[in-house]
N, C-alpha and C. Protein backbone atom coordinates (compact mmCIF):
# COMPACT_ATOMS: atom_id res chain seq x y z
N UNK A 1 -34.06 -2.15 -21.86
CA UNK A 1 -33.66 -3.14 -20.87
C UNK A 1 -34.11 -4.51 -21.34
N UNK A 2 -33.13 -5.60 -21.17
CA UNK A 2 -33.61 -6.75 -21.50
C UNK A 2 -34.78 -7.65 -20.83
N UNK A 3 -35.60 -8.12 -21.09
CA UNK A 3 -36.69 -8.38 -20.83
C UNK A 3 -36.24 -9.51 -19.57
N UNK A 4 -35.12 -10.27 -19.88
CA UNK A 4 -34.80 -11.06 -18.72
C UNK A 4 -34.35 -10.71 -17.42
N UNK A 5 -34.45 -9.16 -17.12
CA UNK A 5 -33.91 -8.42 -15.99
C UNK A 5 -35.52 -8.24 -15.30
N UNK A 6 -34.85 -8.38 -14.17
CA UNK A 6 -36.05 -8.25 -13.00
C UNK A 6 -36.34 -6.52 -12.82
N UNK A 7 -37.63 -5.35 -13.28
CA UNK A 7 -37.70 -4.56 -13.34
C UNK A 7 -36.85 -3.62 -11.99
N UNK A 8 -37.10 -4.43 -10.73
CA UNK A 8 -36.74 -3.79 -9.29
C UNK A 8 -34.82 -3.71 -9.31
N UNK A 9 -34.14 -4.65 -10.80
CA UNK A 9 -32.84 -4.52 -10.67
C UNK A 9 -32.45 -3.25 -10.85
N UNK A 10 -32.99 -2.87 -11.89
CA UNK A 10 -32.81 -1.62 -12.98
C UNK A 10 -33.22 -0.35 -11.16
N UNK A 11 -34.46 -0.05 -10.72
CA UNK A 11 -34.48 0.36 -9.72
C UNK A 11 -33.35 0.76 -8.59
N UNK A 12 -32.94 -0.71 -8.53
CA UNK A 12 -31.64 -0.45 -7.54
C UNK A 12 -30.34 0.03 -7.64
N UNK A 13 -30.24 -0.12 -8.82
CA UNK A 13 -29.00 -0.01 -9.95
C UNK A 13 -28.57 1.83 -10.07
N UNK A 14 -30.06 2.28 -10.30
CA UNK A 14 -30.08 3.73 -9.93
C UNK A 14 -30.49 4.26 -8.66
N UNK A 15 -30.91 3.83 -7.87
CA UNK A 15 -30.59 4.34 -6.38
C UNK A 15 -29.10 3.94 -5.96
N UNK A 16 -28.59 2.93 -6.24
CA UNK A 16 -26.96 2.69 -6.04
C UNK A 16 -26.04 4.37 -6.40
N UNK A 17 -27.13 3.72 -8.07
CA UNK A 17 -25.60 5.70 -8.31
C UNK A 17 -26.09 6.59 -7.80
N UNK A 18 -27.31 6.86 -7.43
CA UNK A 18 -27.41 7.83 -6.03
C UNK A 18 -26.78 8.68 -5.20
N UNK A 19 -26.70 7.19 -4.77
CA UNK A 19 -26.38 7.05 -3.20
C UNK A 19 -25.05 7.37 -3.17
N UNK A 20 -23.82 7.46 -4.52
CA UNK A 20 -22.22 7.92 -4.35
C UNK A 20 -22.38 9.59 -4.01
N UNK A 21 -23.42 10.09 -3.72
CA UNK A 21 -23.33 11.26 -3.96
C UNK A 21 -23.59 11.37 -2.36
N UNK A 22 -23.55 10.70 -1.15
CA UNK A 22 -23.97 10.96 0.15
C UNK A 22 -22.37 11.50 0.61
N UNK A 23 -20.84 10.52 -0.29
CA UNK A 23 -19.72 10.26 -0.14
C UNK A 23 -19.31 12.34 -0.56
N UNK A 24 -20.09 12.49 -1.57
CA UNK A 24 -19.23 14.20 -2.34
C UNK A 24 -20.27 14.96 -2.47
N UNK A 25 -20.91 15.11 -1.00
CA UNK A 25 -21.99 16.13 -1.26
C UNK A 25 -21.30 17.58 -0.87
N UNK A 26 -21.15 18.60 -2.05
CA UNK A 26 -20.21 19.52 -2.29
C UNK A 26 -20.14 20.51 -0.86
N UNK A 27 -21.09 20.74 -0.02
CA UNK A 27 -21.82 21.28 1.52
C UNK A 27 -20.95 20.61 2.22
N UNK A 28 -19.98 19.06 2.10
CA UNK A 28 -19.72 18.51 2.84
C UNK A 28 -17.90 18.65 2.91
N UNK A 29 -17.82 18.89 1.87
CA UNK A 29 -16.28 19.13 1.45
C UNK A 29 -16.05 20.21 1.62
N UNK A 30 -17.22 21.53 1.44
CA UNK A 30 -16.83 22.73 1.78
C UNK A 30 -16.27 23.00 2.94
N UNK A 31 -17.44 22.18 3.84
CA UNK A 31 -17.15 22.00 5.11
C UNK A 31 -16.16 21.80 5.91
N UNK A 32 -15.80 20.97 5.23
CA UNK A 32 -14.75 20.21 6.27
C UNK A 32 -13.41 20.78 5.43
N UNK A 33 -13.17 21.61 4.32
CA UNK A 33 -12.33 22.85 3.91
C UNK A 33 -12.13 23.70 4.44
N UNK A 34 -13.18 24.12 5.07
CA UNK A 34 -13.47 25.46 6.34
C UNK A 34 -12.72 24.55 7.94
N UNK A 35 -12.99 23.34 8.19
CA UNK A 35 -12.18 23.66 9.31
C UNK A 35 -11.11 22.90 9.39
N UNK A 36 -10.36 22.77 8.32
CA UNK A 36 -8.93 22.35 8.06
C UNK A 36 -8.19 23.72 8.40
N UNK A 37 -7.31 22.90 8.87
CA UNK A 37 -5.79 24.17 9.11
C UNK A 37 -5.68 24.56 7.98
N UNK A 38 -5.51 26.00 7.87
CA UNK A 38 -4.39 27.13 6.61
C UNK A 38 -3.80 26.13 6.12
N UNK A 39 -4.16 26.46 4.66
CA UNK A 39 -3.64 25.42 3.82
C UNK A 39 -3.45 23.86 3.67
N UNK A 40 -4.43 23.28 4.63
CA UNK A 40 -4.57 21.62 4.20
C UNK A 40 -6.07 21.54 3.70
N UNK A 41 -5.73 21.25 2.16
CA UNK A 41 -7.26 21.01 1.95
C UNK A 41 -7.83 19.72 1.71
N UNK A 42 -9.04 19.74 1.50
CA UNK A 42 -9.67 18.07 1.62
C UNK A 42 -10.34 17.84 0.38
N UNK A 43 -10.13 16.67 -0.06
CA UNK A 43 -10.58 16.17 -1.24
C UNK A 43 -11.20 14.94 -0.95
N UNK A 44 -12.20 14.41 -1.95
CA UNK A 44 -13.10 13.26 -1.89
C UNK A 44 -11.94 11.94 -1.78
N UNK A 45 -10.96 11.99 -2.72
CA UNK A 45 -9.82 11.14 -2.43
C UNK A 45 -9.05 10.85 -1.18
N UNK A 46 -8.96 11.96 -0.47
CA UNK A 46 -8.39 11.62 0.75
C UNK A 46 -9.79 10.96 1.54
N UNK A 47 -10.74 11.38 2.00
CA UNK A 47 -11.96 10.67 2.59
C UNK A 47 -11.76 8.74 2.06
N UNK A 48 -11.38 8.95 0.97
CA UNK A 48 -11.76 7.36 0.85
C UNK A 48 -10.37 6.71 1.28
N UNK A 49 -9.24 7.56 1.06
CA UNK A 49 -8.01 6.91 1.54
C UNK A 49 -8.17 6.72 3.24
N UNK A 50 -8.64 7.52 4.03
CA UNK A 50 -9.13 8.03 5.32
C UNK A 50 -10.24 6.68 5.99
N UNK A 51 -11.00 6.52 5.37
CA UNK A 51 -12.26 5.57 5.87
C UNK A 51 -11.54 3.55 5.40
N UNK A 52 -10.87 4.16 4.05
CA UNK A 52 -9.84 2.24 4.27
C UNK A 52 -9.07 2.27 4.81
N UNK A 53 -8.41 3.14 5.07
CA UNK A 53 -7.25 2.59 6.74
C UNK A 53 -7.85 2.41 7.72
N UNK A 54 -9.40 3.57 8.27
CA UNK A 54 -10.28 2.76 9.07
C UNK A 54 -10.40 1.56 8.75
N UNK A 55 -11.38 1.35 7.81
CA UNK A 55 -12.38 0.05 7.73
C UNK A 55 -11.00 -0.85 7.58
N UNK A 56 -9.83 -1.01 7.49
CA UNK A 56 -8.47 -2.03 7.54
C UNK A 56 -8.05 -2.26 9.03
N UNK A 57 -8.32 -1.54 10.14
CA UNK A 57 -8.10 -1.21 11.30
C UNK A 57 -6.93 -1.25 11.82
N UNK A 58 -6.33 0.01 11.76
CA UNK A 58 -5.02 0.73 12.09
C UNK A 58 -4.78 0.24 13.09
N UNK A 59 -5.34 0.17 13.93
CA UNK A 59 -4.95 0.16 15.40
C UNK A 59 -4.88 -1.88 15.89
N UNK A 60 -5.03 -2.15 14.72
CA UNK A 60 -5.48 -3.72 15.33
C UNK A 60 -4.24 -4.76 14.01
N UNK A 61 -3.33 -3.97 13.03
CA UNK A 61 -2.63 -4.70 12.29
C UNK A 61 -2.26 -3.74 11.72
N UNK A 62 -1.71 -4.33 10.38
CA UNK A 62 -0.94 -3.56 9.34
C UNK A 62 -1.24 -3.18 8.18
N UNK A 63 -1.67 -2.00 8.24
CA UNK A 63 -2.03 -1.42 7.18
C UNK A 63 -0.99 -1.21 5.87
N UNK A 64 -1.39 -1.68 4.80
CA UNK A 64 -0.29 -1.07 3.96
C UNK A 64 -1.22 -0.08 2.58
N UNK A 65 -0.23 -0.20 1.63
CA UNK A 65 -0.92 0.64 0.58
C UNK A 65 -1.40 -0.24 -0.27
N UNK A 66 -0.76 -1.61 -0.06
CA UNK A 66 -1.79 -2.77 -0.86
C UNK A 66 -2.83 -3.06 -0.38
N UNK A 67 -3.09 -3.12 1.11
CA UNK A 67 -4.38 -3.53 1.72
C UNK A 67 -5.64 -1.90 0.81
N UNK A 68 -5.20 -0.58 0.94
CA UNK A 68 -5.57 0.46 0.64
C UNK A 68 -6.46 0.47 -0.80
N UNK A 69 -5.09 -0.40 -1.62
CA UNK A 69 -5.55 -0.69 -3.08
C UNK A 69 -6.97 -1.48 -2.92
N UNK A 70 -6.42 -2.82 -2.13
CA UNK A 70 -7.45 -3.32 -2.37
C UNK A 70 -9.05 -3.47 -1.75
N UNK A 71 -9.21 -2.53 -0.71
CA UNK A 71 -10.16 -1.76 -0.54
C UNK A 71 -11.01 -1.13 -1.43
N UNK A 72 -10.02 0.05 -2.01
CA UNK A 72 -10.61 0.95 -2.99
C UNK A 72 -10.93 0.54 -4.25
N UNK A 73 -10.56 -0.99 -4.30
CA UNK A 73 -10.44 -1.70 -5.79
C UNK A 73 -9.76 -0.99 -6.58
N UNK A 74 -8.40 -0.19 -6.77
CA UNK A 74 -7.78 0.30 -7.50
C UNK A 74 -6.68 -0.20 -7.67
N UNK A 75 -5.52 0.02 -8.52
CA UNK A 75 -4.22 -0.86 -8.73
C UNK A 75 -3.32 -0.23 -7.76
N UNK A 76 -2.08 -0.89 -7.30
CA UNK A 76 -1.28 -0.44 -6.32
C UNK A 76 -0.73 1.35 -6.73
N UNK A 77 -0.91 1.79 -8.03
CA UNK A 77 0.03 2.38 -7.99
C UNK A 77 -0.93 3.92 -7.84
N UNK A 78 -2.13 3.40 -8.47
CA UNK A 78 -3.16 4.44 -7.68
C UNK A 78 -3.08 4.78 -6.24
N UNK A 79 -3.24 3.43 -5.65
CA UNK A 79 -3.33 3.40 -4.26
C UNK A 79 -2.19 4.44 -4.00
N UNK A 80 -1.14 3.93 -4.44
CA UNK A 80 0.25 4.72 -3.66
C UNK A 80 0.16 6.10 -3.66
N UNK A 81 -0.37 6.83 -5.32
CA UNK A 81 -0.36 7.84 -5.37
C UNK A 81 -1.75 9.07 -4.16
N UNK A 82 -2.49 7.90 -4.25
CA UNK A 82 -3.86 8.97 -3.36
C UNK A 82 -2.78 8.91 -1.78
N UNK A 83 -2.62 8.14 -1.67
CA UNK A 83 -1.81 7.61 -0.18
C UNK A 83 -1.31 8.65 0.13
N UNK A 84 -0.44 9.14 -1.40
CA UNK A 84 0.68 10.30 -0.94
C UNK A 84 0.27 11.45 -0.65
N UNK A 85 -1.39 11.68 -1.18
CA UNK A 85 -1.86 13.01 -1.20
C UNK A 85 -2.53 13.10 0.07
N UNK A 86 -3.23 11.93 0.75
CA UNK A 86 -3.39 12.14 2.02
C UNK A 86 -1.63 12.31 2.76
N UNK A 87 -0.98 12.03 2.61
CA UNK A 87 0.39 12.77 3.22
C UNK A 87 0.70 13.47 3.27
N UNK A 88 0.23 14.07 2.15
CA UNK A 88 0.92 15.67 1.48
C UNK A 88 0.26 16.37 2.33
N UNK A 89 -1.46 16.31 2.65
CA UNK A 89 -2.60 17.04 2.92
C UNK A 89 -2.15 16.70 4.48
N UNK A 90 -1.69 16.04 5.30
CA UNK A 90 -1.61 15.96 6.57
C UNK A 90 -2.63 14.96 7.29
N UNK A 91 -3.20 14.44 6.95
CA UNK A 91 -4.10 13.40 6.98
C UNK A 91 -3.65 11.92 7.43
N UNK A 92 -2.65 11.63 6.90
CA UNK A 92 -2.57 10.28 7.37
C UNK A 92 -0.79 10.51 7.21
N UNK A 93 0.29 9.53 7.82
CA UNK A 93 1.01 9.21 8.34
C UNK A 93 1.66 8.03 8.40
N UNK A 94 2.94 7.72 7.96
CA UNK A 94 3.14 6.45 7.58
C UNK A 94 4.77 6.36 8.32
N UNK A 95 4.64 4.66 7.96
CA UNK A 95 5.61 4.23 9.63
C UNK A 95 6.18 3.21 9.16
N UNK A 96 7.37 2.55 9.56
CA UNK A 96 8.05 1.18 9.42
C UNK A 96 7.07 0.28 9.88
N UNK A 97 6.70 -0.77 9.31
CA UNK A 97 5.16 -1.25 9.69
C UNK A 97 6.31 -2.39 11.02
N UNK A 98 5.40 -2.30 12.44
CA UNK A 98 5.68 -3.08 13.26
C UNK A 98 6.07 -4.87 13.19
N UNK A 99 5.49 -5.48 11.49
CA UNK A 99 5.27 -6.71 11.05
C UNK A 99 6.05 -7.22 10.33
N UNK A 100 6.60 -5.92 9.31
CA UNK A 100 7.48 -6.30 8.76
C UNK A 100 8.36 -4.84 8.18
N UNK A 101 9.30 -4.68 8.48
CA UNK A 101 10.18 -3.61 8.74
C UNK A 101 10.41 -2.73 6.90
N UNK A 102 10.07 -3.79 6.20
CA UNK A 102 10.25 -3.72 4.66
C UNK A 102 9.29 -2.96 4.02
N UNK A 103 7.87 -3.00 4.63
CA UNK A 103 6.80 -2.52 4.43
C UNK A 103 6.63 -1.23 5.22
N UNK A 104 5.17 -0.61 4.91
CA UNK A 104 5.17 0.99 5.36
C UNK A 104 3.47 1.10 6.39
N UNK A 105 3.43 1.21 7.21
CA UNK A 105 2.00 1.20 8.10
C UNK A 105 1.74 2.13 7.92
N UNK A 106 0.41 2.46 8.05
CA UNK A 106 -0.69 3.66 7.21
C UNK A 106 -1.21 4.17 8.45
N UNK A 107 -1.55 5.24 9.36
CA UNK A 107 -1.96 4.99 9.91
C UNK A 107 -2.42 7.04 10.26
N UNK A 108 -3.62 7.29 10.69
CA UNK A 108 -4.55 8.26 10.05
C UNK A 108 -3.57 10.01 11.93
N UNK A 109 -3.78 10.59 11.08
CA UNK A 109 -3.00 11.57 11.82
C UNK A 109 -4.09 12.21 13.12
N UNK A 110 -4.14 12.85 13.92
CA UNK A 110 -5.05 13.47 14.40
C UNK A 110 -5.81 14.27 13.37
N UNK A 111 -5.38 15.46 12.33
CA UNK A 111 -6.25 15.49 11.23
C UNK A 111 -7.04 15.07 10.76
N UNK A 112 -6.59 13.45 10.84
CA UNK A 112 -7.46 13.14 9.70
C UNK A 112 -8.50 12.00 10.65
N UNK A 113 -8.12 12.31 11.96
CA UNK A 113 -9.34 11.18 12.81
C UNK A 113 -10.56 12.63 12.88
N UNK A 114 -10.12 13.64 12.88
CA UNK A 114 -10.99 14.58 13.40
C UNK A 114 -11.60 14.92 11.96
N UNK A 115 -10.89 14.71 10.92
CA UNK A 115 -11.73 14.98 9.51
C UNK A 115 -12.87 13.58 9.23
N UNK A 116 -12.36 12.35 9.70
CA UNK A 116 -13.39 11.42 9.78
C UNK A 116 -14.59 11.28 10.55
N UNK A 117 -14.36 12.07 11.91
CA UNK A 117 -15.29 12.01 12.72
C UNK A 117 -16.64 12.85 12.36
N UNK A 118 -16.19 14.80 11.60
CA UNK A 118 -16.58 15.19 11.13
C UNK A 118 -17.75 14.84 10.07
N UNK A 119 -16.67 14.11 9.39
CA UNK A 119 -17.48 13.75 7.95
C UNK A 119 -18.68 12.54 8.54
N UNK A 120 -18.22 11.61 9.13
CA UNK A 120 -19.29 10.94 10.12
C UNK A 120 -20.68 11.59 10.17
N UNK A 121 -20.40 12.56 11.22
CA UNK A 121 -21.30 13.19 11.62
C UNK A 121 -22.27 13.56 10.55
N UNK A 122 -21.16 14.07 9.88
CA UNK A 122 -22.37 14.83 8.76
C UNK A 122 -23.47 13.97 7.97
N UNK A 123 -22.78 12.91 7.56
CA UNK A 123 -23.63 12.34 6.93
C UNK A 123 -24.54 11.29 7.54
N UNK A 124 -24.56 11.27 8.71
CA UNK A 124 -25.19 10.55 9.64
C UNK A 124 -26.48 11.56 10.02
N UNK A 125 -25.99 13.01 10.08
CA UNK A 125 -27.32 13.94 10.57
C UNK A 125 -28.27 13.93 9.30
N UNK A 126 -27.38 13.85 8.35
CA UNK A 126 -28.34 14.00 6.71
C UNK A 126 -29.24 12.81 6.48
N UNK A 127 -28.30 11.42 6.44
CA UNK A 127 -29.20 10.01 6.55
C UNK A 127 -30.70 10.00 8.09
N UNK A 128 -29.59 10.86 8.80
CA UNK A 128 -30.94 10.71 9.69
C UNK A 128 -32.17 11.67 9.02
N UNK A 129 -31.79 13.02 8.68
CA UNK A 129 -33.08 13.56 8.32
C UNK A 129 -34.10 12.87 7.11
N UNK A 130 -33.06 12.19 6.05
CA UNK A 130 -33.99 11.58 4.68
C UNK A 130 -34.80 10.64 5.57
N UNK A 131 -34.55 9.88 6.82
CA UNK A 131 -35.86 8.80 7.35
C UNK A 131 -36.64 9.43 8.57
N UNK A 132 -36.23 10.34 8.38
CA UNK A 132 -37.03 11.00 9.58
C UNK A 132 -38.32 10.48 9.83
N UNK A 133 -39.30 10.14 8.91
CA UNK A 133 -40.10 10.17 8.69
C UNK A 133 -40.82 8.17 8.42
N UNK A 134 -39.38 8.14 8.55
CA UNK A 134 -40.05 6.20 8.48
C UNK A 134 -39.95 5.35 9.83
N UNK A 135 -40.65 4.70 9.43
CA UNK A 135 -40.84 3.71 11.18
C UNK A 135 -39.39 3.01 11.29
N UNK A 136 -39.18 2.98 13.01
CA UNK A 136 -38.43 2.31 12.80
C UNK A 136 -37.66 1.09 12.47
N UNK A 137 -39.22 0.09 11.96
CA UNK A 137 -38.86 -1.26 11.86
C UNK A 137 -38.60 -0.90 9.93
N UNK A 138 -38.96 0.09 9.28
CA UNK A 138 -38.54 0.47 7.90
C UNK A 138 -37.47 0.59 8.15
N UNK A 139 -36.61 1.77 9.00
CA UNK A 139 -35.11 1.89 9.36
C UNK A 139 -34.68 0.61 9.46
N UNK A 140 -35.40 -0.03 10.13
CA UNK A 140 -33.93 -1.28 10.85
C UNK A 140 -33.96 -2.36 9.13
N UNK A 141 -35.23 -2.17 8.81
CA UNK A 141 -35.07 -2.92 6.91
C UNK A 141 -34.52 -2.59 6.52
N UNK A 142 -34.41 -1.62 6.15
CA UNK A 142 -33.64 -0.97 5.10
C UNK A 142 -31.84 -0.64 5.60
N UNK A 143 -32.04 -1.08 6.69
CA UNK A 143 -30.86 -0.95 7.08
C UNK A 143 -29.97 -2.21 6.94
N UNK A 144 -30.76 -3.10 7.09
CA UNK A 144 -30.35 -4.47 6.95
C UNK A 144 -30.12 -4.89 5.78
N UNK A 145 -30.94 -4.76 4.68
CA UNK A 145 -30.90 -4.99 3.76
C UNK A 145 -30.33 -4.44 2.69
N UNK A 146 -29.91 -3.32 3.19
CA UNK A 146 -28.48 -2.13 2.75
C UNK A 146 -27.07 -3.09 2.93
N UNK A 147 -27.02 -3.19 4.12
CA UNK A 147 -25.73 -3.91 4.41
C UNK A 147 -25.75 -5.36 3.94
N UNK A 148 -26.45 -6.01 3.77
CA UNK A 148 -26.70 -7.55 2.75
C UNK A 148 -26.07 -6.96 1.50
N UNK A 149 -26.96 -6.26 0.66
CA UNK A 149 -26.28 -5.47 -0.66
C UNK A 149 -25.02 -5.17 -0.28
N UNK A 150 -24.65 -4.12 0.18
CA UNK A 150 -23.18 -3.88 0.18
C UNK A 150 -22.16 -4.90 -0.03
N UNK A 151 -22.51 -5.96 1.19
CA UNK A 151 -21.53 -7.13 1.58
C UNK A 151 -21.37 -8.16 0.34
N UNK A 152 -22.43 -7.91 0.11
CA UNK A 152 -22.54 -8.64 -1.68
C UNK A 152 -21.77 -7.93 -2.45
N UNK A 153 -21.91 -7.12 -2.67
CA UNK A 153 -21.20 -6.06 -3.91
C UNK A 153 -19.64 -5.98 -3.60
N UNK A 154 -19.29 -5.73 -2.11
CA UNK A 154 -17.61 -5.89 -1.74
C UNK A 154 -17.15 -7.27 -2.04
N UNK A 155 -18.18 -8.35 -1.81
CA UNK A 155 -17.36 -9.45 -1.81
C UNK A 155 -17.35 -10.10 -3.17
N UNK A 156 -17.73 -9.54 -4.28
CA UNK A 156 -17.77 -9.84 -5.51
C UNK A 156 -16.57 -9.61 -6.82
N UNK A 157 -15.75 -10.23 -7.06
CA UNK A 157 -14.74 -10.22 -8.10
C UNK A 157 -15.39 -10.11 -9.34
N UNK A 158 -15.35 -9.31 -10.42
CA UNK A 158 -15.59 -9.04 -11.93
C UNK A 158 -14.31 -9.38 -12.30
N UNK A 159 -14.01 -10.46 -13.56
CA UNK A 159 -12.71 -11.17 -13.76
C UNK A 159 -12.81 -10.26 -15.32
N UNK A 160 -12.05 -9.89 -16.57
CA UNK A 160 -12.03 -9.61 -17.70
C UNK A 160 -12.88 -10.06 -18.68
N UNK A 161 -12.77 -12.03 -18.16
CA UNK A 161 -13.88 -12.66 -19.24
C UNK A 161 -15.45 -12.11 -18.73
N UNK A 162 -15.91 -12.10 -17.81
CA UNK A 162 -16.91 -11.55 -16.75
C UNK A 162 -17.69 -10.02 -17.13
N UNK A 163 -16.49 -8.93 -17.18
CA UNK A 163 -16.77 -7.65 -18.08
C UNK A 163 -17.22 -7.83 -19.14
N UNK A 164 -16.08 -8.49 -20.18
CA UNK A 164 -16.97 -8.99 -21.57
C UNK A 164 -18.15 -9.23 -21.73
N UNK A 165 -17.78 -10.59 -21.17
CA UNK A 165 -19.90 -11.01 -21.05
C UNK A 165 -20.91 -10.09 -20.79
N UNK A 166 -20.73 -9.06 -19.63
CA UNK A 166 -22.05 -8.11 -19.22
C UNK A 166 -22.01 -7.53 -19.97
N UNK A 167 -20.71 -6.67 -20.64
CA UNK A 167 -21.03 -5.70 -21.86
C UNK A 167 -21.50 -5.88 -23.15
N UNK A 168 -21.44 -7.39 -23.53
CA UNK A 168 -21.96 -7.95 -24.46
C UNK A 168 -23.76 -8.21 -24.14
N UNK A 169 -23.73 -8.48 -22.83
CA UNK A 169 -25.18 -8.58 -23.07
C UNK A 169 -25.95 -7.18 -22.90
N UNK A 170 -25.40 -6.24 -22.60
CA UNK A 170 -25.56 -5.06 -22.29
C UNK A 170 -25.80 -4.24 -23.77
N UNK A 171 -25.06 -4.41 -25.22
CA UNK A 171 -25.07 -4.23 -25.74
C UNK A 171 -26.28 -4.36 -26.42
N UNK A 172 -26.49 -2.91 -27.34
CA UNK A 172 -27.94 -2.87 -27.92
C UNK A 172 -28.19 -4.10 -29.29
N UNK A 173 -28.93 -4.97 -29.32
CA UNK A 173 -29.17 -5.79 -30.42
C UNK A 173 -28.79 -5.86 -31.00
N UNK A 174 -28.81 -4.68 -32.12
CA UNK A 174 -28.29 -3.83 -33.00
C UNK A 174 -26.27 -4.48 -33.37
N UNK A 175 -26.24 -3.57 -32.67
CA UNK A 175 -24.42 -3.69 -32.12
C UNK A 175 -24.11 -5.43 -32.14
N UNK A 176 -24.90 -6.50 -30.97
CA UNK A 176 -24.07 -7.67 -31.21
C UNK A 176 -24.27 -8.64 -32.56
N UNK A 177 -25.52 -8.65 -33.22
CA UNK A 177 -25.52 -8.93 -34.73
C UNK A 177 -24.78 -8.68 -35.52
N UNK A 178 -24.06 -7.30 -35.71
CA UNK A 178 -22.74 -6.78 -36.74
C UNK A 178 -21.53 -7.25 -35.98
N UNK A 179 -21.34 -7.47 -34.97
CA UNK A 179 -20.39 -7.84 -34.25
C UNK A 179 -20.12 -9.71 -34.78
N UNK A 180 -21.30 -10.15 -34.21
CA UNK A 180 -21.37 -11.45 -34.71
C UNK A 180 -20.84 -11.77 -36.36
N UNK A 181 -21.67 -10.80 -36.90
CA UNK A 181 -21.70 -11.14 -38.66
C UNK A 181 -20.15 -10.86 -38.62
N UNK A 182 -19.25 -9.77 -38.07
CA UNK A 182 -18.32 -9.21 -38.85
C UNK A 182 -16.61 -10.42 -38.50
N UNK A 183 -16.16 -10.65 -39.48
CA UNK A 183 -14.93 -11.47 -39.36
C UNK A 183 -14.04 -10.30 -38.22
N UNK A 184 -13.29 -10.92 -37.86
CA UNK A 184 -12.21 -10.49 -36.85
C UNK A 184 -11.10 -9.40 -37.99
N UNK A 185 -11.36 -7.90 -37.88
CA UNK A 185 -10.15 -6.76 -38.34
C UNK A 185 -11.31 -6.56 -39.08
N UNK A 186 -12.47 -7.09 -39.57
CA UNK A 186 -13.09 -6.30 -41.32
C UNK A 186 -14.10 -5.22 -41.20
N UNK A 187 -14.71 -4.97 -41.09
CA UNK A 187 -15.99 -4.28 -41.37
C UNK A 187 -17.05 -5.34 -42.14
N UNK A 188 -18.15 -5.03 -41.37
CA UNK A 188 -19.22 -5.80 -41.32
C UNK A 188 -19.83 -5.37 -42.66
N UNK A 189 -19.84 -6.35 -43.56
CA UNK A 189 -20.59 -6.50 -45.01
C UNK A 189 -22.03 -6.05 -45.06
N UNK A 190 -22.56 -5.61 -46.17
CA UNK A 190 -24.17 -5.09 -46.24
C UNK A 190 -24.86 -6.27 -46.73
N UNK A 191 -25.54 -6.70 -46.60
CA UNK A 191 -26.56 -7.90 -46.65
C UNK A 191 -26.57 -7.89 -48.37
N UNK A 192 -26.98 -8.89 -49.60
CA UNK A 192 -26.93 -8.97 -50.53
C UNK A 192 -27.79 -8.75 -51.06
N UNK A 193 -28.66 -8.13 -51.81
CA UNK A 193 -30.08 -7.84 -52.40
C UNK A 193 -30.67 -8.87 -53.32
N UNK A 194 -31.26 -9.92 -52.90
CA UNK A 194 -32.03 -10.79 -54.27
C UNK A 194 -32.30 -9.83 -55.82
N UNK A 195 -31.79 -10.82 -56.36
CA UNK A 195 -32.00 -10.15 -57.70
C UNK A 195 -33.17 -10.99 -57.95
C-alpha cells in the first residue's frame, strides 16, 4: 500500500467488500426460492432490479429501464436484459409509462413487493443480530456514518481518464517504471551494462 494512503482507507475498503455479501447471503436466496411459486425462481439480479424500481419510486413517477441502468450503474442494454429476467421470473411488470406513451414504466408485481419485503426482513433481523450487542448511540454512528459513505460513493462519477489514473497509481512500482521507460507498441529495453 502506498504510504500516502490513510491506513483506516485500506480498512474500509475491505469492510465495503464485505458488506456485498449482506445483498447474496446464499440462506437468503434459498429462502426466498422456497417461498416463490412453482417455478419462479429468484436470483441476486432480480433483488437489485427489485430494490431500483423501489429506491426510483414506482408509485411517485416513471420508472424506466434507463432510470434502472442508471441506478445499477450498468449500460442500458444490461439494464434491459436483467429487466427482462425480472419479467420472465414474475417479479416486476411493465406498462405504457403514464408520461410518455413511447416509453415503458417498471413497476414491481405483487411477487415481487412480497419478495422485497421478505428480503427486508431478513436482512434487517441479521443486521440487527451483528449489533446486538452495541450501544445505541454506536448504532445511531455507525448508522450515520454508513449512510454519509454510501451517499458519497452513489454520488460519485469515475470518468475513463479517472480509472487510468487510480490504476496507475495502484500499480506496483515495478510495473509503472517499464511502462514509463517503454516507447508506445515496443517492449521495454534491458538497461545497458558499463563496460
Amino acid at each position: 500500500m502506498g504510504t500516502d494512503i490513510d491506513p483506516s482507507v485500506a480498512e474500509i475498503e475491505q469492510a465495503a467488500f464485505q458488506l456485498r455479501r449482506l445483498w447474496a447471503k446464499p440462506q437468503l436466496l434459498r429462502r426466498l426460492r422456497e417461498e416463490c411459486e412453482q417455478g419462479q425462481g429468484i436470483q441476486l439480479s432480480n433483488l437489485m432490479v427489485i430494490y431500483a424500481i423501489v429506491r426510483q419510486g414506482e408509485d411517485q413517477g416513471d420508472v424506466t429501464v434507463g432510470a434502472v441502468a442508471e441506478l445499477l450503474d450498468v449500460d442500458p442494454s444490461t439494464a434491459s436484459r436483467l429487466v427482462g429476467h425480472a419479467i420472465d421470473a414474475g417479479f416486476v411488470s411493465r406498462h405504457a409509462s403514464p408520461v410518455d406513451a413511447r416509453r415503458a414504466h417498471l413497476q414491481l408485481t405483487d411477487a415481487g413487493r412480497s419478495i422485497k419485503l421478505m428480503a427486508d426482513e431478513f436482512r434487517r433481523r441479521f443486521i440487527a443480530q451483528l449489533v446486538a450487542d452495541w450501544s445505541p448511540d454506536e448504532r445511531a454512528q455507525f448508522a450515520r456514518l454508513l449512510r454519509r459513505f454510501s451517499d458519497a460513493a452513489a454520488g460519485v462519477t469515475i470518468d475513463e481518464a479517472e480509472a487510468g489514473r487510480l490504476l496507475e497509481a495502484a500499480a506496483p512500482p515495478t510495473d509503472r517504471h517499464r511502462e514509463a521507460s517503454a516507447s508506445p507498441g515496443t517492449e521495454p529495453s534491458p538497461q545497458a551494462t558499463p563496460r
